[in-house]
N, C-alpha and C. Protein backbone atom coordinates (compact mmCIF):
# COMPACT_ATOMS: atom_id res chain seq x y z
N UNK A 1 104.19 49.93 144.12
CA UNK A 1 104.49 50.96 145.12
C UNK A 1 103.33 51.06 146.10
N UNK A 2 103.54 51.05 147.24
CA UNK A 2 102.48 50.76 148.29
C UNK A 2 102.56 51.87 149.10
N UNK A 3 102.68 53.11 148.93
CA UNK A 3 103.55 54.41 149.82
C UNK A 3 101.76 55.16 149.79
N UNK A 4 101.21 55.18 149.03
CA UNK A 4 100.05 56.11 149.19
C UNK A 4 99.25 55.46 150.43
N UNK A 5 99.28 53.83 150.44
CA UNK A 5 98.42 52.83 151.79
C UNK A 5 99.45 53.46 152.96
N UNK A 6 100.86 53.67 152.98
CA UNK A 6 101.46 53.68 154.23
C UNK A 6 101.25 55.22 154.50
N UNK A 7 101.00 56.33 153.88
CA UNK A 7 100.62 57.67 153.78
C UNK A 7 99.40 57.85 154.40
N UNK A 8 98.71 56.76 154.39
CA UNK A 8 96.95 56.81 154.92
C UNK A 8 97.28 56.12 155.65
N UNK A 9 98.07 55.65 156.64
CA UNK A 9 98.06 55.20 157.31
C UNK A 9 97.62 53.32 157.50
N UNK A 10 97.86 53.08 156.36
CA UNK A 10 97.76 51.65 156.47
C UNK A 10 98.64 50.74 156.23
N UNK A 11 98.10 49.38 155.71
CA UNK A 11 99.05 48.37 155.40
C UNK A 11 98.76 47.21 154.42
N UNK A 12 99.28 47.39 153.37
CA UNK A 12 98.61 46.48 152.49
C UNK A 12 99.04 45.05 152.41
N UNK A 13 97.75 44.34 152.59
CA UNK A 13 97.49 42.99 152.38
C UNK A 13 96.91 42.47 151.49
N UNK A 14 96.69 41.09 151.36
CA UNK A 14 95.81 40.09 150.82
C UNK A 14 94.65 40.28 151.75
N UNK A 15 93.45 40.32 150.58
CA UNK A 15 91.83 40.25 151.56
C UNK A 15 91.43 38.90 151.71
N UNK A 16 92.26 37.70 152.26
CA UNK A 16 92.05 36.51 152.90
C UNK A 16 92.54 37.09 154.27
N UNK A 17 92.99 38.23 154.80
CA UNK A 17 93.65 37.97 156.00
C UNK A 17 92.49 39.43 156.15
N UNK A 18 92.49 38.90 157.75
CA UNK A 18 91.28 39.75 158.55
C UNK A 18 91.86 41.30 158.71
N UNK A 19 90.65 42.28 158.48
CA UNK A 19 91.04 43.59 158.31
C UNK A 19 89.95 44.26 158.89
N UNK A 20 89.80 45.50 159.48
CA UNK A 20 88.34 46.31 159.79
C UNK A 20 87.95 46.88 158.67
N UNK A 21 88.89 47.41 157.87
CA UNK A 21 88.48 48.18 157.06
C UNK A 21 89.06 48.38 155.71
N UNK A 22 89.22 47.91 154.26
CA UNK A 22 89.68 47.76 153.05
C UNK A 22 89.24 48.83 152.36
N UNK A 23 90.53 49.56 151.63
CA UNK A 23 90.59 50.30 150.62
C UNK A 23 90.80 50.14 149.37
N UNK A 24 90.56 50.28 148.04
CA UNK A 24 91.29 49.65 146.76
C UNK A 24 92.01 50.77 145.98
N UNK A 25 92.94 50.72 145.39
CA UNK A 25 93.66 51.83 144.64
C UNK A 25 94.67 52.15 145.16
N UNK A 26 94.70 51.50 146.90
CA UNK A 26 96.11 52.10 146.85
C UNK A 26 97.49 50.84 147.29
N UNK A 27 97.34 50.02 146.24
CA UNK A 27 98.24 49.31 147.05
C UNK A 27 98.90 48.69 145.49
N UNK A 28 100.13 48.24 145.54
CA UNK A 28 100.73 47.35 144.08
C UNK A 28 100.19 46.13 144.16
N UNK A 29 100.29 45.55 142.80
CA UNK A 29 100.27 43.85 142.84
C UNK A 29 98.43 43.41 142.39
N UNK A 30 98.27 42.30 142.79
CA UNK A 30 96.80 41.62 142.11
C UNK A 30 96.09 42.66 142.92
N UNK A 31 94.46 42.67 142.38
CA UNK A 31 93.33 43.18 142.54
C UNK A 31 92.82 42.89 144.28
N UNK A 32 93.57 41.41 144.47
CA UNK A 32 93.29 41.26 145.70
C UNK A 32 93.89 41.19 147.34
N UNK A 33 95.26 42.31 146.16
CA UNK A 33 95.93 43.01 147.57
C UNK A 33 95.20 44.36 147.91
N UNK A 34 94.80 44.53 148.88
CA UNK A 34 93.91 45.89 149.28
C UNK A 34 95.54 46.35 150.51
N UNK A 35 94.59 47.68 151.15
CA UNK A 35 95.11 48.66 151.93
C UNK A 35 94.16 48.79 152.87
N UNK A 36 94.75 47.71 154.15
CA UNK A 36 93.60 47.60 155.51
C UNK A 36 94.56 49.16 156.43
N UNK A 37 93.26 49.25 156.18
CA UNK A 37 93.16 50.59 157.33
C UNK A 37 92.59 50.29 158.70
N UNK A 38 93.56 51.13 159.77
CA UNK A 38 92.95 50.58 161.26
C UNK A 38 91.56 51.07 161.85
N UNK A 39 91.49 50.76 162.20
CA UNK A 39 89.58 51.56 162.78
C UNK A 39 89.97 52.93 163.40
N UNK A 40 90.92 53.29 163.83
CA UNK A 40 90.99 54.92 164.30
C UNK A 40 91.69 55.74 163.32
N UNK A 41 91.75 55.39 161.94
CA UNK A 41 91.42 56.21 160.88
C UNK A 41 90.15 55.93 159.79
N UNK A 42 89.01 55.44 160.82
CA UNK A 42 88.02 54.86 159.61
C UNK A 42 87.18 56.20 159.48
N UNK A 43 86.72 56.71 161.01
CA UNK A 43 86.05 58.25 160.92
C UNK A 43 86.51 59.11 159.47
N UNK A 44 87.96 59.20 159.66
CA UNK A 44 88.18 60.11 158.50
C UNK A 44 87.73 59.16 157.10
N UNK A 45 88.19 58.38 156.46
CA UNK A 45 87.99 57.62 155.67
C UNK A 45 86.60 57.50 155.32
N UNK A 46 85.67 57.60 156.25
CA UNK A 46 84.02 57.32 155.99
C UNK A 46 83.44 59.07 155.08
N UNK A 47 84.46 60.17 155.98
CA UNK A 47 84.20 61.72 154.99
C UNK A 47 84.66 61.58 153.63
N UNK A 48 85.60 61.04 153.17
CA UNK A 48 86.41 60.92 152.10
C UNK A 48 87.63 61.32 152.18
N UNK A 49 87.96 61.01 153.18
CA UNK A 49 89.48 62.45 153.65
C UNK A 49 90.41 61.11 153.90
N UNK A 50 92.01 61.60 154.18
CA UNK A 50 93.30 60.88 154.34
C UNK A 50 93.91 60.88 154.80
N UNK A 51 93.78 60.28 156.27
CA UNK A 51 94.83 60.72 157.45
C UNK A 51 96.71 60.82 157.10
N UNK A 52 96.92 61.86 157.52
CA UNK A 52 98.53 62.10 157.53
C UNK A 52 98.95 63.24 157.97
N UNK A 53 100.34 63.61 158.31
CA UNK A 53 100.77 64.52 158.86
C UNK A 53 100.49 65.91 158.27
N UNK A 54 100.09 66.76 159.66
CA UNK A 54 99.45 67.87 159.04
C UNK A 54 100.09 69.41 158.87
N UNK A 55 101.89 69.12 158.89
CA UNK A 55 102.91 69.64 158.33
C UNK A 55 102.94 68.92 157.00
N UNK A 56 102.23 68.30 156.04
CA UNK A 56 101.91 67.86 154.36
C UNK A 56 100.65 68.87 154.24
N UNK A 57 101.08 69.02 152.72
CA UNK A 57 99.65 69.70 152.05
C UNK A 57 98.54 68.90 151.96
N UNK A 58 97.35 69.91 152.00
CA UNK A 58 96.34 69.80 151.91
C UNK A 58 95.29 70.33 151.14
N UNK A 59 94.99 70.07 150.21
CA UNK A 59 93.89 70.93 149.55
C UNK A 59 92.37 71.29 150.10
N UNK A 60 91.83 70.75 151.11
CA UNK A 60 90.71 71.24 151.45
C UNK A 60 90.88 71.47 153.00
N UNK A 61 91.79 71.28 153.37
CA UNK A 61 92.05 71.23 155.16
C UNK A 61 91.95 70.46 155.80
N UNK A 62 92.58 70.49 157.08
CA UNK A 62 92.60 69.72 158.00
C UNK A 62 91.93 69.43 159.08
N UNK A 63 91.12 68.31 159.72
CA UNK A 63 90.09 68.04 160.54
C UNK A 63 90.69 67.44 161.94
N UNK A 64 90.75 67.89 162.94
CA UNK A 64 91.81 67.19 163.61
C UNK A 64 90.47 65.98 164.46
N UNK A 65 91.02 65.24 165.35
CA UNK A 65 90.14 64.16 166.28
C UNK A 65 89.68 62.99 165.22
N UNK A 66 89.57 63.08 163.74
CA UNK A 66 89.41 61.86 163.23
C UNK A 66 90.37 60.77 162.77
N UNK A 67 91.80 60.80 163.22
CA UNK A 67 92.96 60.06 163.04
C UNK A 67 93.52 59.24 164.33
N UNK A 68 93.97 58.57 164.35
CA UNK A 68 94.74 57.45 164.92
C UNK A 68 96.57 58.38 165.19
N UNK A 69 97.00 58.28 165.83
CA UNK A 69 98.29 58.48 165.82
C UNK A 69 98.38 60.02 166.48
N UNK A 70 99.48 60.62 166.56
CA UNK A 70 100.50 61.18 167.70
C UNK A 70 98.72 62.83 166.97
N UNK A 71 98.94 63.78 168.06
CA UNK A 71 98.13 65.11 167.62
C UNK A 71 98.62 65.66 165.77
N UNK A 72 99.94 65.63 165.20
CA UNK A 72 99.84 66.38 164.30
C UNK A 72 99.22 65.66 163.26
N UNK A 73 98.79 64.13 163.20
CA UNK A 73 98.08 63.16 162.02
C UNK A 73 96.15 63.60 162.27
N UNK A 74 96.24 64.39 161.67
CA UNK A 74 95.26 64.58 161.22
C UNK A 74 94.09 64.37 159.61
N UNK A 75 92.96 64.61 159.71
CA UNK A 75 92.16 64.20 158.64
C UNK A 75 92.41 65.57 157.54
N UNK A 76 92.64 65.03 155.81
CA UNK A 76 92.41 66.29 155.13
C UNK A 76 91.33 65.52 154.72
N UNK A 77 90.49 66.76 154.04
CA UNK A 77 89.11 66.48 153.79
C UNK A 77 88.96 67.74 152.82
C-alpha cells in the first residue's frame, strides 16, 4: 500500500531512478522502493511534518508556506 507516500505528497519509486529527496517507511514492496518527495515539500519534511490537506487532522497543527500544491496543502508539524 503506497497511500501514506501519495498523502505526503509523493511518489514511490526504485532508488536507481533520480529523486531530490527519499523517504523510507512509506512505500510497499523491497527496501529499495522509497517515496521521492518533490523539493517544494522538502521545507516541511526537513521540520518533521507531512504535507496534506489542511481540511485532514492534525495533531500538532498546521504550518502554511512550507508545501507544494494549491493554498489548503499545508505542513502538519
Amino acid at each position: 500500500d503506497d497511500s501514506a507516500c501519495w498523502a505526503a505528497g509523493g511518489r514511490c519509486q526504485y532508488t536507481s531512478e533520480s529523486c531530490f529527496s527519499y523517504r523510507t517507511g512509506l512505500c510497499a514492496g523491497p527496501a529499495n522502493r522509497k517515496c521521492c518527495v518533490s523539493g517544494s515539500d522538502l521545507r516541511c519534511w526537513r521540520i518533521g511534518g507531512i504535507c496534506k490537506n489542511n481540511w485532514n487532522s492534525c495533531s500538532g497543527g498546521y504550518i502554511k508556506g512550507l508545501c507544494g500544491g494549491g493554498l489548503s496543502r499545508q505542513c502538519c508539524a
